[in-house]
C-alpha atoms as a PDB file:
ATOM      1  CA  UNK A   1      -9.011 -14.767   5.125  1.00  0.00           C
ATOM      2  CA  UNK A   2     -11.052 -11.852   7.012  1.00  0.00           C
ATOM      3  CA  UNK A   3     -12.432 -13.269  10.130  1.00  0.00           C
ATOM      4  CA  UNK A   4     -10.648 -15.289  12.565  1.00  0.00           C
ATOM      5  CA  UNK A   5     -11.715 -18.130  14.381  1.00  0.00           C
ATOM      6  CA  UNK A   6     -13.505 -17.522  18.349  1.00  0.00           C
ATOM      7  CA  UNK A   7     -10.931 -16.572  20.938  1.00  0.00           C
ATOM      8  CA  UNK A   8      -8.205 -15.855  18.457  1.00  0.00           C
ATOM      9  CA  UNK A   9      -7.104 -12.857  16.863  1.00  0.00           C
ATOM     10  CA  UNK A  10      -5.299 -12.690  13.208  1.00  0.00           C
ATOM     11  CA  UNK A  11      -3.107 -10.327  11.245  1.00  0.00           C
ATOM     12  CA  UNK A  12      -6.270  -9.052   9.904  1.00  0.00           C
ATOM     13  CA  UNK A  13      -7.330  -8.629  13.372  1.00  0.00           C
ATOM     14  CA  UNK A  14      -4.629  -7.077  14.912  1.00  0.00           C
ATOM     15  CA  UNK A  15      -4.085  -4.562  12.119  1.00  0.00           C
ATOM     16  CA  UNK A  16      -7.901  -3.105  12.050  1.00  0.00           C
ATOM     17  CA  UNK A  17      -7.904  -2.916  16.120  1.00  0.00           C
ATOM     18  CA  UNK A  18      -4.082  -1.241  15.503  1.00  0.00           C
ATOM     19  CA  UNK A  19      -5.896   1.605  12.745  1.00  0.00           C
ATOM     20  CA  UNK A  20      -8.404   1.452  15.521  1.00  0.00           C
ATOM     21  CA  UNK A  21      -6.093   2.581  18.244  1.00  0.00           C
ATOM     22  CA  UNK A  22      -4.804   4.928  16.075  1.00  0.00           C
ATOM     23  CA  UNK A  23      -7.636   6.886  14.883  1.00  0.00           C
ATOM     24  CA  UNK A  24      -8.780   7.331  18.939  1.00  0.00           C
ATOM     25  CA  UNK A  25      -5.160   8.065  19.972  1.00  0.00           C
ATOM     26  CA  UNK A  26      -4.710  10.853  17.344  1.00  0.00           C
ATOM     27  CA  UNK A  27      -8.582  11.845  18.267  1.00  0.00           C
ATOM     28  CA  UNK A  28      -7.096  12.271  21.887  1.00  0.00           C
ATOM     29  CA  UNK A  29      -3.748  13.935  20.414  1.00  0.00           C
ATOM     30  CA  UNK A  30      -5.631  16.330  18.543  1.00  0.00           C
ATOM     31  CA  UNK A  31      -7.760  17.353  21.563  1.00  0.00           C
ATOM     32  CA  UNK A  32      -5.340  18.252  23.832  1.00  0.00           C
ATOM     33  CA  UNK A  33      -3.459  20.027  21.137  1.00  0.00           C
ATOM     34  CA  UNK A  34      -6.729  22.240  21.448  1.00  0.00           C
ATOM     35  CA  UNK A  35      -6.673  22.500  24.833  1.00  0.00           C
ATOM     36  CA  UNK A  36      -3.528  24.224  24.503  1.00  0.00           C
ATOM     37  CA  UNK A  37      -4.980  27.011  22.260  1.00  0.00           C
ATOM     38  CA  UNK A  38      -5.388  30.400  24.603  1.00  0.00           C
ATOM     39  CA  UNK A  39      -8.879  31.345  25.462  1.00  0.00           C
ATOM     40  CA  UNK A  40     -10.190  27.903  24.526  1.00  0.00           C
ATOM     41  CA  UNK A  41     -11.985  25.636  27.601  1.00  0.00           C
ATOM     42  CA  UNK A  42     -13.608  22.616  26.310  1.00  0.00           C
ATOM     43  CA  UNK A  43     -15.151  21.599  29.747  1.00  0.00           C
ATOM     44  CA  UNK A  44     -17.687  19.052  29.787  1.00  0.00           C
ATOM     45  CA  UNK A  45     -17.638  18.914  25.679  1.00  0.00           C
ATOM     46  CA  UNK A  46     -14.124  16.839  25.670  1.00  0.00           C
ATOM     47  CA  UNK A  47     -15.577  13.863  25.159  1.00  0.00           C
ATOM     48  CA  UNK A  48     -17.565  15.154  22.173  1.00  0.00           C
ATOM     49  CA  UNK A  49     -14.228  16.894  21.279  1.00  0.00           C
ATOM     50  CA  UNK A  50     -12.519  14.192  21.072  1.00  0.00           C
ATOM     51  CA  UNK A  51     -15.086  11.963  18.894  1.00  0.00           C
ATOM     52  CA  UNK A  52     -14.892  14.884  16.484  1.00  0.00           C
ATOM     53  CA  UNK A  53     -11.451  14.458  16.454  1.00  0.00           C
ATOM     54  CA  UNK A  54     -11.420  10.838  15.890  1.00  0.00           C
ATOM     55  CA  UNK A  55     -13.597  10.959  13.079  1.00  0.00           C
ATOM     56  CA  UNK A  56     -11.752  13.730  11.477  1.00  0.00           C
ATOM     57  CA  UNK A  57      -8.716  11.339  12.028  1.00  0.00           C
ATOM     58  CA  UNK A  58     -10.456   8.415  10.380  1.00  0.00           C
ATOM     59  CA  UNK A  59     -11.948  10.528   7.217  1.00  0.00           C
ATOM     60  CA  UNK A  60      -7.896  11.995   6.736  1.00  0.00           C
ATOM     61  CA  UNK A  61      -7.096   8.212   7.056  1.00  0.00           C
ATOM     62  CA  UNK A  62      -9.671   7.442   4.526  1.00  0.00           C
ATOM     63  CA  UNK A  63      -8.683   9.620   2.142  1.00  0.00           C
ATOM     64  CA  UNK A  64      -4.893   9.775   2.243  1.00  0.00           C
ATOM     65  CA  UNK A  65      -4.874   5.674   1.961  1.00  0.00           C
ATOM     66  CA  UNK A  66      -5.226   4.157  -1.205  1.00  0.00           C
ATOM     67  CA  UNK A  67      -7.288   0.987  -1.385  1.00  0.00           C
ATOM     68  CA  UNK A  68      -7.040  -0.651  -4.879  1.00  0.00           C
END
């Protein structure tokens, strides 16, 4: 079962908006981490910063999972 039905959330739900929340969390991890780095101001480009991030986070996801 992949969908669920309207106004109610499954396992399969709940576990794609958890990998969700976890890609943008580490996304958001990752950019403070380079915030921290000396000499580096990321000014009005954090939000792009932290998309980058995010999708870095997602392809490292990809490819460290395996899906058979």
């Amino acid at each position: 079962m992949e969908g669920s039905k309207k106004y109610e959330l499954n396992r399969v739900d709940l576990r794609k908006i958890g990998i969700g929340l976890g890609v943008a969390v580490t996304g958001a991890i990752l950019t403070y981490l380079t915030d921290l780095i000396p000499n580096v101001e990321l000014g009005t480009w954090t939000p792009i910063v932290v998309t980058v991030w995010s999708v870095v986070a997602n392809i490292a996801r990809k490819f460290l999972t395996d899906y058979k």
